[in-house]
N, C-alpha and C. Protein backbone atom coordinates (compact mmCIF):
# COMPACT_ATOMS: atom_id res chain seq x y z
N UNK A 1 18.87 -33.30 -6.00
CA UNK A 1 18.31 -32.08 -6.59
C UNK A 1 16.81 -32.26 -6.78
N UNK A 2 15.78 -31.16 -6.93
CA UNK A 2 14.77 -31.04 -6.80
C UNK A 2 14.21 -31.48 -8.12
N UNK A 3 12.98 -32.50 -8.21
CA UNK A 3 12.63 -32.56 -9.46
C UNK A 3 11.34 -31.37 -10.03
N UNK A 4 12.16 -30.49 -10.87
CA UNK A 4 11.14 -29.33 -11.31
C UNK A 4 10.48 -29.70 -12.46
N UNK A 5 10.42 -30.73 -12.60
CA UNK A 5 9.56 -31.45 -13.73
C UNK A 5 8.10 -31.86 -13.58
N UNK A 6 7.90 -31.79 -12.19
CA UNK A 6 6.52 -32.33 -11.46
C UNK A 6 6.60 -31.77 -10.21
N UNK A 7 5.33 -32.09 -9.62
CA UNK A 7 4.67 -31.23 -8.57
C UNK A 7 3.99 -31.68 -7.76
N UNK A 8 4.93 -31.89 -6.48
CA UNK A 8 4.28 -32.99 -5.54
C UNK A 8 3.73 -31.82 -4.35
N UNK A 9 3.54 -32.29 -3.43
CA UNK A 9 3.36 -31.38 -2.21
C UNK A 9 4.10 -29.81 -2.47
N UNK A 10 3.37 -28.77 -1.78
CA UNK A 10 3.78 -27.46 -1.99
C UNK A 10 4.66 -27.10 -0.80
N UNK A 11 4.10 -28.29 0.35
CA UNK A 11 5.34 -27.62 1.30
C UNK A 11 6.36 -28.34 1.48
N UNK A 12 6.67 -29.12 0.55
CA UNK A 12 7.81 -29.90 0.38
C UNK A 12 8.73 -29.46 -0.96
N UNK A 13 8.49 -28.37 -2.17
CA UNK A 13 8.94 -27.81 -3.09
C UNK A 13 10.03 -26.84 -2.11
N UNK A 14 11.50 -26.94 -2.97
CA UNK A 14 12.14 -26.13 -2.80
C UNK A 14 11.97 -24.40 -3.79
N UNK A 15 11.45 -23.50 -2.70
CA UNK A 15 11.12 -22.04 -3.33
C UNK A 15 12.19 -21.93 -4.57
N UNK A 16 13.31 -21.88 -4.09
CA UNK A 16 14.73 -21.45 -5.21
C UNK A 16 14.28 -22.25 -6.51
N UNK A 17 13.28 -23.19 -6.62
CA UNK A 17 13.28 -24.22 -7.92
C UNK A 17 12.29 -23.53 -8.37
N UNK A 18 11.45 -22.28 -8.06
CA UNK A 18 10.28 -22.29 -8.59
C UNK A 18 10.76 -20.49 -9.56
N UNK A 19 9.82 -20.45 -10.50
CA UNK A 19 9.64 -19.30 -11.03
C UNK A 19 9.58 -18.25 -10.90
N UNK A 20 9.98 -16.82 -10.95
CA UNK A 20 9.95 -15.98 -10.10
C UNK A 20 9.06 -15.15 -11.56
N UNK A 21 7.89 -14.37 -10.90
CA UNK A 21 7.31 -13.61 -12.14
C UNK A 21 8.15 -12.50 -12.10
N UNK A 22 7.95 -11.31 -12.94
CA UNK A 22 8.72 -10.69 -13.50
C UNK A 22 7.56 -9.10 -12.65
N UNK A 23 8.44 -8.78 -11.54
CA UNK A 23 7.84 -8.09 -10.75
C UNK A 23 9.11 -7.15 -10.28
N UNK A 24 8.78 -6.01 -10.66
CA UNK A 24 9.78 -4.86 -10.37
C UNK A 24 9.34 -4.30 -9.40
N UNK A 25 10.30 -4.57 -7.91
CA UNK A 25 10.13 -3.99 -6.58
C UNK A 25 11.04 -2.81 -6.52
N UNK A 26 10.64 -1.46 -6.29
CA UNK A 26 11.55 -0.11 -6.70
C UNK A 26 11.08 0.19 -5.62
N UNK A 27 12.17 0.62 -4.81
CA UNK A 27 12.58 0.99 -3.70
C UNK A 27 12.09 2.44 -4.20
N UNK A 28 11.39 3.50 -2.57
CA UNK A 28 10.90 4.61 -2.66
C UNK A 28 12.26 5.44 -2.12
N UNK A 29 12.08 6.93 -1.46
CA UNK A 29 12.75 7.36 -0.37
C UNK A 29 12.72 6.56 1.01
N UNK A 30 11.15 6.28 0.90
CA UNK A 30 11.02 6.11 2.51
C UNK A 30 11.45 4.71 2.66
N UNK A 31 12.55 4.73 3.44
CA UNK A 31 12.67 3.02 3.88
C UNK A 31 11.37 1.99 4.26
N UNK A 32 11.64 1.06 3.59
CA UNK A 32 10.49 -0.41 3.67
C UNK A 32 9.61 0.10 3.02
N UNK A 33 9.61 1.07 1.88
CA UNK A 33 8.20 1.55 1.14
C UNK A 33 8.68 1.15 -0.24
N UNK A 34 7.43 0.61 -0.82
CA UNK A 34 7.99 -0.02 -2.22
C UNK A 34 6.89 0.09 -2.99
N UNK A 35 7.57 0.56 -5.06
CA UNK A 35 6.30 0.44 -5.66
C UNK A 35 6.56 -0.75 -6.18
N UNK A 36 5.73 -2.00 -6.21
CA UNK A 36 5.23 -2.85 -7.34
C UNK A 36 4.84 -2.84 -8.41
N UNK A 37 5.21 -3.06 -9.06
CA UNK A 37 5.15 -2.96 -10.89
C UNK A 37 5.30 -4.42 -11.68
N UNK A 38 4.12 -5.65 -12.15
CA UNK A 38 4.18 -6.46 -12.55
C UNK A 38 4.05 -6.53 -14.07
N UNK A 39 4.80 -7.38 -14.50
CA UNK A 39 4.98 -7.43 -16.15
C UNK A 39 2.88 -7.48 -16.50
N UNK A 40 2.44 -6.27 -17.24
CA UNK A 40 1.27 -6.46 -17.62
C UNK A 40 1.20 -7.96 -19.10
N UNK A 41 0.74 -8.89 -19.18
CA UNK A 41 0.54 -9.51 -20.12
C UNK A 41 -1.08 -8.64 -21.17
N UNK A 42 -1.04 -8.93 -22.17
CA UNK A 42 -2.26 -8.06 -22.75
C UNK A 42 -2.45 -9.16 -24.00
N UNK A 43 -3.40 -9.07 -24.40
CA UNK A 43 -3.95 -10.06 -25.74
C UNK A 43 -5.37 -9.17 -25.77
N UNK A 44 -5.94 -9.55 -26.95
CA UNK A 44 -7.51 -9.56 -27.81
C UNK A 44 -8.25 -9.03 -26.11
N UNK A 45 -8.48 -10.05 -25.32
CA UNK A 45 -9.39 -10.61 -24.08
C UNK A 45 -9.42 -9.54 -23.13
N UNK A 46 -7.59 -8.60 -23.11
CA UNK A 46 -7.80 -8.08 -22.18
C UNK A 46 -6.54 -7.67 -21.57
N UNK A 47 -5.89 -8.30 -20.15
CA UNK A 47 -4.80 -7.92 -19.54
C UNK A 47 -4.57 -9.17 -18.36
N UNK A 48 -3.62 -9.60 -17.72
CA UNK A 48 -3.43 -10.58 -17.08
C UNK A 48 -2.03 -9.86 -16.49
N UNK A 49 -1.93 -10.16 -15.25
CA UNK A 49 -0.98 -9.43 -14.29
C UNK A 49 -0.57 -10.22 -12.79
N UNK A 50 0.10 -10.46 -12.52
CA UNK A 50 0.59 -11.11 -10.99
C UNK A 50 1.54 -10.66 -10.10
N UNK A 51 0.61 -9.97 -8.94
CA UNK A 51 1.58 -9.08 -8.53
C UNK A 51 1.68 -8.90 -6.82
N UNK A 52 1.13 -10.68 -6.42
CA UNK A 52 1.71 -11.42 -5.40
C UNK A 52 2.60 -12.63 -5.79
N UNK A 53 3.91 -13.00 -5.10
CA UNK A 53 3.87 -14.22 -5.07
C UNK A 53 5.30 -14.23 -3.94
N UNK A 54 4.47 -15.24 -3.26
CA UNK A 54 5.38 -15.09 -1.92
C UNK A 54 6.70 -15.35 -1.70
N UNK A 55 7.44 -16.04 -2.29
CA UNK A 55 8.59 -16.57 -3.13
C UNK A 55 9.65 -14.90 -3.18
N UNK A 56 9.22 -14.14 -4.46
CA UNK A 56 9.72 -13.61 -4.14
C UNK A 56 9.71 -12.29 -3.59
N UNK A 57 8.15 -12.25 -2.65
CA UNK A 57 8.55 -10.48 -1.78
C UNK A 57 9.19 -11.01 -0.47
N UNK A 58 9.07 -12.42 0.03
CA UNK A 58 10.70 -13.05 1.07
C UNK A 58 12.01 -12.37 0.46
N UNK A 59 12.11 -12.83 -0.87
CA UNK A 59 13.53 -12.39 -1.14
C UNK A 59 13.67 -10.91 -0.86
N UNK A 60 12.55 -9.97 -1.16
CA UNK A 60 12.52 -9.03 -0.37
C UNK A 60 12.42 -7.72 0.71
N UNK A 61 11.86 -8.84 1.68
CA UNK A 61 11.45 -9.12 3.11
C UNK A 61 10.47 -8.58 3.24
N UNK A 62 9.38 -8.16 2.79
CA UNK A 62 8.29 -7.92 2.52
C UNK A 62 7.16 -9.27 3.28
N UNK A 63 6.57 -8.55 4.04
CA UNK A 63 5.22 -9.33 4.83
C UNK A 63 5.03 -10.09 3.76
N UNK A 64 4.58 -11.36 4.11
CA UNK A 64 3.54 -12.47 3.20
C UNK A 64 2.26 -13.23 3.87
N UNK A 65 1.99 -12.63 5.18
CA UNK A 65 1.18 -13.29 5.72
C UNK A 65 0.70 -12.14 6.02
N UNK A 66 -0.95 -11.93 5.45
CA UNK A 66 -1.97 -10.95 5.93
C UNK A 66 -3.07 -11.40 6.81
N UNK A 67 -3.66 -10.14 8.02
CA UNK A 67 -4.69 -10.85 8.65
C UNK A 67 -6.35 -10.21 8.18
N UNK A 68 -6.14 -9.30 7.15
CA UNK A 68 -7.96 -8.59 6.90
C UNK A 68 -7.08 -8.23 5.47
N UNK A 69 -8.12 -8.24 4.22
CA UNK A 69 -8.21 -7.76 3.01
C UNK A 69 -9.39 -6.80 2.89
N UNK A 70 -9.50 -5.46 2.38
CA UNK A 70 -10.19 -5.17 2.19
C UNK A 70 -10.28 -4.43 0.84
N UNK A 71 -11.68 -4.15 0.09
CA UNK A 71 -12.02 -3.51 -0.92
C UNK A 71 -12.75 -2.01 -0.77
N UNK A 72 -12.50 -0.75 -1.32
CA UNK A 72 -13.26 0.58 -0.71
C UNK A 72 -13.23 1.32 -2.41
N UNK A 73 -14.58 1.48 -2.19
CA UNK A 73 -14.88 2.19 -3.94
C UNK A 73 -15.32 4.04 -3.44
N UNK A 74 -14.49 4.91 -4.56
CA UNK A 74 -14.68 6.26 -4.61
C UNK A 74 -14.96 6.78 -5.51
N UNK A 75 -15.70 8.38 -5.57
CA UNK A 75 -16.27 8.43 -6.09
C UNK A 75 -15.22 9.69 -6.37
N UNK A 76 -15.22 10.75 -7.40
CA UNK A 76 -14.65 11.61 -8.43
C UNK A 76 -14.53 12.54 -7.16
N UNK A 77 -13.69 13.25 -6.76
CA UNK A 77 -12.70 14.15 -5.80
C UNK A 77 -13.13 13.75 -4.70
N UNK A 78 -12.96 12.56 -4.32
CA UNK A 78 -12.92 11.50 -2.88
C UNK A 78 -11.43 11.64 -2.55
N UNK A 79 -11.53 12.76 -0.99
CA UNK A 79 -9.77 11.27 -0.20
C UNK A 79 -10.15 11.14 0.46
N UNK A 80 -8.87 10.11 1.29
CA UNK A 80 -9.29 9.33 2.27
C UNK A 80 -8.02 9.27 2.81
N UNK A 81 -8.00 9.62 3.88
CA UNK A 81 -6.91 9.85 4.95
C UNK A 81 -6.28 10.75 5.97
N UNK A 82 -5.13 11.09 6.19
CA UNK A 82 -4.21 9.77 6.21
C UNK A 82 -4.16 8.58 7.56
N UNK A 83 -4.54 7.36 6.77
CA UNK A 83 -4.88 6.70 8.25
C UNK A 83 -3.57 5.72 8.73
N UNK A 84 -3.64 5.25 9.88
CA UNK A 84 -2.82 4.18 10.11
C UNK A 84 -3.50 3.49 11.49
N UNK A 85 -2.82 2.53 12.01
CA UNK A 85 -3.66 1.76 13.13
C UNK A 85 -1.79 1.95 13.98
N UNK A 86 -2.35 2.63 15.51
CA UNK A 86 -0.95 2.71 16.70
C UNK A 86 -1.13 1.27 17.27
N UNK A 87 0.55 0.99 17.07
CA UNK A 87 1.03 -0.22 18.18
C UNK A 87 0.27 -0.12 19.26
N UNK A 88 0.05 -1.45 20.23
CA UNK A 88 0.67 -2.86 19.06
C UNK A 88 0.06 -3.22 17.76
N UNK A 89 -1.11 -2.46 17.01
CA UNK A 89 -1.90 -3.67 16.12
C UNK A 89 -1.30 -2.49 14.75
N UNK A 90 -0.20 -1.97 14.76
CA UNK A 90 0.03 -1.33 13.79
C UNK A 90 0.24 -2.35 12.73
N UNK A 91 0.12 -2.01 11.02
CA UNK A 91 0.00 -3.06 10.11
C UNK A 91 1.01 -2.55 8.97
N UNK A 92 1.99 -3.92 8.38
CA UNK A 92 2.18 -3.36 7.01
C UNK A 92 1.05 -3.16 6.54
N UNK A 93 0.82 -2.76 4.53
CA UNK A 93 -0.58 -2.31 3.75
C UNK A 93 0.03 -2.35 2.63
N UNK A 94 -0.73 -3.03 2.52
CA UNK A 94 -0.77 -3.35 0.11
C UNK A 94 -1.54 -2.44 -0.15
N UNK A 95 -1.01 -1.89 -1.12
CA UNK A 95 -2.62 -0.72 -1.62
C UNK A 95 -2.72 -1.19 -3.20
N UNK A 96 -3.19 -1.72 -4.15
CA UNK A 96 -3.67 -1.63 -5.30
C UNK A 96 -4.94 -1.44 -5.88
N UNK A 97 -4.87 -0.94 -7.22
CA UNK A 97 -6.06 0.45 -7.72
C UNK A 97 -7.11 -0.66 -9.14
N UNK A 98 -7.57 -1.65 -8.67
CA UNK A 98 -8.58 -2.39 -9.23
C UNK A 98 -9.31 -1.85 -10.66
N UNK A 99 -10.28 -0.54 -10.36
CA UNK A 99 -10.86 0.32 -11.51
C UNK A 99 -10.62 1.47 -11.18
N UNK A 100 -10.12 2.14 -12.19
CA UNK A 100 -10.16 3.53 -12.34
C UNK A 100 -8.19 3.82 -11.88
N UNK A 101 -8.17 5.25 -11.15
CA UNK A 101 -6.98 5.46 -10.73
C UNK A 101 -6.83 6.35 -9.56
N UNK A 102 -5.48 6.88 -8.99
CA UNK A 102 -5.78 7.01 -7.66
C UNK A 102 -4.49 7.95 -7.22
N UNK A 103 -4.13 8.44 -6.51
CA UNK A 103 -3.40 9.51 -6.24
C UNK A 103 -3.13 9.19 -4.90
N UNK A 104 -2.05 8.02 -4.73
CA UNK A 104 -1.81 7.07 -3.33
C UNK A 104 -0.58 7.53 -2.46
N UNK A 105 -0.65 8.19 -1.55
CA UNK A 105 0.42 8.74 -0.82
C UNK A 105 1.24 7.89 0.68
N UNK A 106 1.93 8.29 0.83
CA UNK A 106 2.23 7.23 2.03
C UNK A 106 3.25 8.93 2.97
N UNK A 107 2.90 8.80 4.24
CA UNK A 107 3.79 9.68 5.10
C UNK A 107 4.78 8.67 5.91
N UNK A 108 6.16 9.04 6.35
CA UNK A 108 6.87 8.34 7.41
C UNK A 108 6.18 8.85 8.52
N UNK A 109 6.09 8.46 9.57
CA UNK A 109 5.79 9.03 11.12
C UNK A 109 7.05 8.04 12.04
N UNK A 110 7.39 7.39 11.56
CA UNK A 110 8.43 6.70 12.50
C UNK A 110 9.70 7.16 12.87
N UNK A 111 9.72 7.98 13.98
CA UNK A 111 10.62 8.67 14.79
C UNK A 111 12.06 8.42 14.70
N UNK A 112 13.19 8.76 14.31
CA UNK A 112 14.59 8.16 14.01
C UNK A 112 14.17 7.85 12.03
N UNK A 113 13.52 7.67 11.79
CA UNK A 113 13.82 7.49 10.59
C UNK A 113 14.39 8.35 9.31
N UNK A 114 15.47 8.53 8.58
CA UNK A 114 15.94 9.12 7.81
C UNK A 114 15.05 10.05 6.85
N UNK A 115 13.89 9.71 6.71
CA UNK A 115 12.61 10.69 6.21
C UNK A 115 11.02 10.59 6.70
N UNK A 116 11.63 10.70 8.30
CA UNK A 116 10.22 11.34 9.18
C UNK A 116 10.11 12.32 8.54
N UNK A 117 8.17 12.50 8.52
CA UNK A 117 7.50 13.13 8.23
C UNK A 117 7.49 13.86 6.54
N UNK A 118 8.66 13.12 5.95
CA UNK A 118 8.27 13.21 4.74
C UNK A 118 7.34 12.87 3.88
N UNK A 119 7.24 12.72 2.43
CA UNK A 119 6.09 11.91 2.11
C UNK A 119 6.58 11.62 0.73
N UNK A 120 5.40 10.49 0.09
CA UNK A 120 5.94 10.45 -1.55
C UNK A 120 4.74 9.89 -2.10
N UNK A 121 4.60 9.97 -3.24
CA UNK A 121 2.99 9.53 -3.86
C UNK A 121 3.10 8.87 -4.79
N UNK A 122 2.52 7.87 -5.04
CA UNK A 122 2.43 7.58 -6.56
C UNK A 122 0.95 7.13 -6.90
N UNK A 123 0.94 6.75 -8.34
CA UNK A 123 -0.29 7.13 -9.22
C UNK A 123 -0.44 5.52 -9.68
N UNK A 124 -1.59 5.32 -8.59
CA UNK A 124 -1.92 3.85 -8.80
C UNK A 124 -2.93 3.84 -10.02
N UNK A 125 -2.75 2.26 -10.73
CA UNK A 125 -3.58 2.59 -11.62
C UNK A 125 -4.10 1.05 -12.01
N UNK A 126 -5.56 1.38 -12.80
CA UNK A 126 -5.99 -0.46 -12.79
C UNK A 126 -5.43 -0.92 -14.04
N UNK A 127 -4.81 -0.06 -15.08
CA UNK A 127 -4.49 -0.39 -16.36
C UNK A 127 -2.93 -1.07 -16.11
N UNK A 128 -2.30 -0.15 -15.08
CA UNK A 128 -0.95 -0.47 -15.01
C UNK A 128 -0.61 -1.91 -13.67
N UNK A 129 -1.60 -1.86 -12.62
CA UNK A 129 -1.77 -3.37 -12.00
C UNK A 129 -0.57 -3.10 -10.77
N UNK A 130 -0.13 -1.68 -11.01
CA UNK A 130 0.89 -1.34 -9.56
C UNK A 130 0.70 -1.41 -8.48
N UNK A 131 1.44 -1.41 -7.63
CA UNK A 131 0.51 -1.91 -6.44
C UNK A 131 2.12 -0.68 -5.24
N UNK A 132 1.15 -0.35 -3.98
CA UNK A 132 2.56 0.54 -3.06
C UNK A 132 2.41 -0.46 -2.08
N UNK A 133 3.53 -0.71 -1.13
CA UNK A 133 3.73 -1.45 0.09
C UNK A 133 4.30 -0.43 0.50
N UNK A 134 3.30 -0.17 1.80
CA UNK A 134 4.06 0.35 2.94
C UNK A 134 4.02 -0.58 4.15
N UNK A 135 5.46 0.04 5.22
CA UNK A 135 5.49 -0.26 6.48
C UNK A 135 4.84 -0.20 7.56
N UNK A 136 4.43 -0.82 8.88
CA UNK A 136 4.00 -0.23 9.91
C UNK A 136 4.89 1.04 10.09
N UNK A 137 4.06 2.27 10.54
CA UNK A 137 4.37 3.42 11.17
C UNK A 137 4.35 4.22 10.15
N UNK A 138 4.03 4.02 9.45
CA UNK A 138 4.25 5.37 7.28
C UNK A 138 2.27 5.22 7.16
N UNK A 139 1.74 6.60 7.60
CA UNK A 139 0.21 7.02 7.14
C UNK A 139 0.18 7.11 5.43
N UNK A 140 -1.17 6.49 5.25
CA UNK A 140 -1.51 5.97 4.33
C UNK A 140 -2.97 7.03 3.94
N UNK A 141 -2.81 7.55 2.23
CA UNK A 141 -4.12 7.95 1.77
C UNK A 141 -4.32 7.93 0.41
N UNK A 142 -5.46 8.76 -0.20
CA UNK A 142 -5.17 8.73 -1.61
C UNK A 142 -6.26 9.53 -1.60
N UNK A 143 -6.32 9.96 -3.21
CA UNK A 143 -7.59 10.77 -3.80
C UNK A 143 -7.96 10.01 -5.24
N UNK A 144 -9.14 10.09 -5.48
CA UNK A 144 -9.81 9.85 -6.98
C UNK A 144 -9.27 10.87 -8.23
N UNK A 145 -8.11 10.23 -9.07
CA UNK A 145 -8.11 11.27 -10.05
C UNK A 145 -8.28 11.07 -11.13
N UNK A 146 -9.41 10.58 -11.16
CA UNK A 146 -10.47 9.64 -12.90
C UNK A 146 -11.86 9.67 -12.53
N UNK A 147 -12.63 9.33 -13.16
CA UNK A 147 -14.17 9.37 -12.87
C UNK A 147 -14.42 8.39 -11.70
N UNK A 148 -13.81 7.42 -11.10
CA UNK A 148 -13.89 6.69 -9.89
C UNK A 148 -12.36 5.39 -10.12
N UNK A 149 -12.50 4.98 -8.31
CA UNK A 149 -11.56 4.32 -7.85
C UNK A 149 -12.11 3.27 -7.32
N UNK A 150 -11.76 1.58 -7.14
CA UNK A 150 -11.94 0.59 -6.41
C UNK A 150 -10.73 0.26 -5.93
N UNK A 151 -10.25 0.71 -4.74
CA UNK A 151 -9.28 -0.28 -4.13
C UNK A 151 -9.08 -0.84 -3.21
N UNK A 152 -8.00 -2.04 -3.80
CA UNK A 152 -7.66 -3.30 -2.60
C UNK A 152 -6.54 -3.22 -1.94
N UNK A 153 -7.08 -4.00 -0.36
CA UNK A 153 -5.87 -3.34 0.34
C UNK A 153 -5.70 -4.51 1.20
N UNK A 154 -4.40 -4.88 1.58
CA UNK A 154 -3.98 -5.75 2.41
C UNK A 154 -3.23 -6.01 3.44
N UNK A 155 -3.60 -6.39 4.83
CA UNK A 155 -2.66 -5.80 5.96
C UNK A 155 -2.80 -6.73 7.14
N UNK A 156 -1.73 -6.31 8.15
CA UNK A 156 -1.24 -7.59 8.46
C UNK A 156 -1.41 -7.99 9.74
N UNK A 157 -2.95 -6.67 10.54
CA UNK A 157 -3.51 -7.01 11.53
C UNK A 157 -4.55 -6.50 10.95
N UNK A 158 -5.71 -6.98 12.29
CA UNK A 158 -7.25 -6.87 11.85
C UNK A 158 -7.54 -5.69 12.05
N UNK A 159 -8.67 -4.98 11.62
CA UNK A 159 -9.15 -3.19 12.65
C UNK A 159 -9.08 -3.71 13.92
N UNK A 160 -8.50 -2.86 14.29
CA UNK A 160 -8.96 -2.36 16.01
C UNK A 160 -9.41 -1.13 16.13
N UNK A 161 -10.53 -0.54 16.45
CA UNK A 161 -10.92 0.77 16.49
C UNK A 161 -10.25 1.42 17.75
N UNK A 162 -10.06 0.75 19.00
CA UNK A 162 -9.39 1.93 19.42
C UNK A 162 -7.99 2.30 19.42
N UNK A 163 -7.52 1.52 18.17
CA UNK A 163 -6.06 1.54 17.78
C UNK A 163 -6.00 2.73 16.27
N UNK A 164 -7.22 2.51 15.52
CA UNK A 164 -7.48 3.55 14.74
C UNK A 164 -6.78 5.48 14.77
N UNK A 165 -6.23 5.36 14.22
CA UNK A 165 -5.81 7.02 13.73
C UNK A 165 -5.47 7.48 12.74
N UNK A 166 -5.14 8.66 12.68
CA UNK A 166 -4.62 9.29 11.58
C UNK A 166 -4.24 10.68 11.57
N UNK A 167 -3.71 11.70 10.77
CA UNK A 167 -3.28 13.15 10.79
C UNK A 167 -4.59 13.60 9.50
N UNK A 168 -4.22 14.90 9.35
CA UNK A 168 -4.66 15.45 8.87
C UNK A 168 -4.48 15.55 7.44
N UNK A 169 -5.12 15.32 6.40
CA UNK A 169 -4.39 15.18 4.45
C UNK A 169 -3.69 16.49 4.52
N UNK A 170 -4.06 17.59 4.87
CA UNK A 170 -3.59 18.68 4.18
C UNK A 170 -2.36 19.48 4.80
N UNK A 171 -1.60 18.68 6.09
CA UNK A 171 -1.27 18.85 7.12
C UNK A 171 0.74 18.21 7.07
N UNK A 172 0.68 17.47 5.81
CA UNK A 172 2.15 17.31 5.69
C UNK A 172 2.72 17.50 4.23
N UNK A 173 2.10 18.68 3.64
CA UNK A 173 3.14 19.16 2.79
C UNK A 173 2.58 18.23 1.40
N UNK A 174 1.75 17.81 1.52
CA UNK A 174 1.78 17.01 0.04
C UNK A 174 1.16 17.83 -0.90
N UNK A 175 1.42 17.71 -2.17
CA UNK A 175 0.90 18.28 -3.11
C UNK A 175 -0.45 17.42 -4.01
N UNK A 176 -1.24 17.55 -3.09
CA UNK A 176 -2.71 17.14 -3.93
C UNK A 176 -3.20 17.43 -5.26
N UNK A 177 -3.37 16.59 -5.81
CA UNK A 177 -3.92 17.31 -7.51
C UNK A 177 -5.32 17.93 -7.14
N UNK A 178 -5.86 18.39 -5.74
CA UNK A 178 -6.96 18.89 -5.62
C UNK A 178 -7.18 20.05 -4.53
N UNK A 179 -7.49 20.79 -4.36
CA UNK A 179 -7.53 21.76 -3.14
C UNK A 179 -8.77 22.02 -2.30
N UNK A 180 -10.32 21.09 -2.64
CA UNK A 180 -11.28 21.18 -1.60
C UNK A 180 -11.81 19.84 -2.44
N UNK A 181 -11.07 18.45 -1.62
CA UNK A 181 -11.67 17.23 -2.08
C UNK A 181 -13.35 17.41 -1.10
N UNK A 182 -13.57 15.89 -1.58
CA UNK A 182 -14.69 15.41 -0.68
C UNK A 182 -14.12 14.45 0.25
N UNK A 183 -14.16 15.40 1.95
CA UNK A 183 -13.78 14.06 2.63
C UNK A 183 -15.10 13.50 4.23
N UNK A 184 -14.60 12.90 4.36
CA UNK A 184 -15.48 12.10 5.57
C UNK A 184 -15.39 13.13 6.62
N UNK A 185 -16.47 13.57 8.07
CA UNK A 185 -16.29 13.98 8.77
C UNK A 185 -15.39 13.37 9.79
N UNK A 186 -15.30 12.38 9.83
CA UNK A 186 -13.77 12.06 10.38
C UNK A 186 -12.49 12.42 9.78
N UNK A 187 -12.08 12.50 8.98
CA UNK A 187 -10.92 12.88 8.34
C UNK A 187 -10.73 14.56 8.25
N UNK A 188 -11.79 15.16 8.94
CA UNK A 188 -11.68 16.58 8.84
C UNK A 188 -11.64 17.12 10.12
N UNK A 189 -11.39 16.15 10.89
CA UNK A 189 -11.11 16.27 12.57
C UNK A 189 -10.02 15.75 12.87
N UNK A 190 -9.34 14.74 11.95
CA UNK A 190 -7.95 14.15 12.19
C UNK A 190 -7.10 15.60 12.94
N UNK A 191 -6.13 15.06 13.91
CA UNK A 191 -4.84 16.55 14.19
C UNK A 191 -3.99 16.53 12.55
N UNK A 192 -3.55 17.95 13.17
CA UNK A 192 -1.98 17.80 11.92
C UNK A 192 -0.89 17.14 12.71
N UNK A 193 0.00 16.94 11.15
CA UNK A 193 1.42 16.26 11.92
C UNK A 193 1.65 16.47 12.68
N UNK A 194 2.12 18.03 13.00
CA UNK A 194 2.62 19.01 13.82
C UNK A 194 2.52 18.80 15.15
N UNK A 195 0.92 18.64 15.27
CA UNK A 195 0.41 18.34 16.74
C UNK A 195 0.30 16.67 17.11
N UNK A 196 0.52 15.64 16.32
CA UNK A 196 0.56 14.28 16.31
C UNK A 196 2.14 13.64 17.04
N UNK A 197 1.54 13.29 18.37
CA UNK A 197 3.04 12.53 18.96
C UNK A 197 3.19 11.22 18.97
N UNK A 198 4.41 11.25 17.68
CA UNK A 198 4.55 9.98 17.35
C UNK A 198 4.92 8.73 18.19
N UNK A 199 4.26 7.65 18.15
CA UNK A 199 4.66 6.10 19.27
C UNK A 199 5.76 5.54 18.07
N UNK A 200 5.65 5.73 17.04
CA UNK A 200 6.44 4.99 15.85
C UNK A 200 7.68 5.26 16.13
N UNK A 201 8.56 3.97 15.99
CA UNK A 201 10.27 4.16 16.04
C UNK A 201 10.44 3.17 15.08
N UNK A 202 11.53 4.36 14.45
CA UNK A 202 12.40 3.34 13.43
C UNK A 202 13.36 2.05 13.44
């Protein structure tokens, strides 16, 4: 049996011996889409939160190996989307909401799937330390719904620009807490769903 008393090499520790933090993975509609929710710790200082640990998003089956992290700060009725990168360099995506809060949506586009072209949102936040995982093939966006947003994102190929795409925000039915954000001139040329032919299979 494993001695969990000490701590020799990490790739010689049996995972099952180690600690599992207290991380509530809640399954969405959309298959392989998940919200993260880590036990917030709080004292005098502040807040303390952990809401990787590879151990247990294996247990369930959740990517653990990313190839680009990135950080993108917004400003008060900012969106941004909905993007995704087409096979082959399509990516899972961590999305968590650093400062401020965020209005984080995810679409299915993956063809055969039990809720193509549906969608579902949730309300990332830096107080609450939640974090959404989506799948390759599910478009990804959000809007600013606080005085500003910093978020981090993690995924499991690099950009490829001519793998780069996306649909249109206003184009699958979601209900925005906003009706004339501020968006990029790219994102206002994206197609709609409608006209978007999906490569994604479930």
């Amino acid at each position: 049996m494993a001695d969990t008393g000490s701590i020799g090499d990490p790739s010689e520790m049996d995972e099952n011996f180690l600690v599992r933090p207290k991380i509530s993975v809640i399954k969405t509609i959309i298959p392989g889409c998940f919200e993260l929710r880590p036990t917030v710790t709080r004292d005098t200082r502040g807040f303390f939160a952990k809401i990787f640990h590879r151990p247990l998003w294996k247990d369930f089956g959740l990517q653990t190996s990313f190839a680009e992290e990135y950080s993108t700060y917004s400003l008060p009725w900012s969106l941004r989307g909905l993007h995704f990168q087409l096979p082959p360099m399509a990516h899972d995506k961590v999305v968590l909401c650093l400062k401020g809060n965020a209005f984080d949506v995810a679409v299915d586009l993956r063809r055969g799937s039990p809720t193509y072209g549906e969608h579902i949102s949730v309300n990332l936040s830096s107080m609450q330390s939640n974090a959404l995982y989506l799948p390759a093939g599910v478009a990804h966006g959000f809007c600013v719904t606080g005085d500003e947003a910093l978020l981090y994102y993690k995924q499991t190929t690099v950009y490829s620009p001519e793998h780069d795409a996306g649909i249109r925000w206003d184009s699958a039915g979601i209900p925005w807490p906003m009706t004339d954000p501020i968006l990029s001139e790219r994102d206002r040329k994206l197609p709609a769903l409608e006209d978007f032919d999906s490569p994604f299979k479930f």
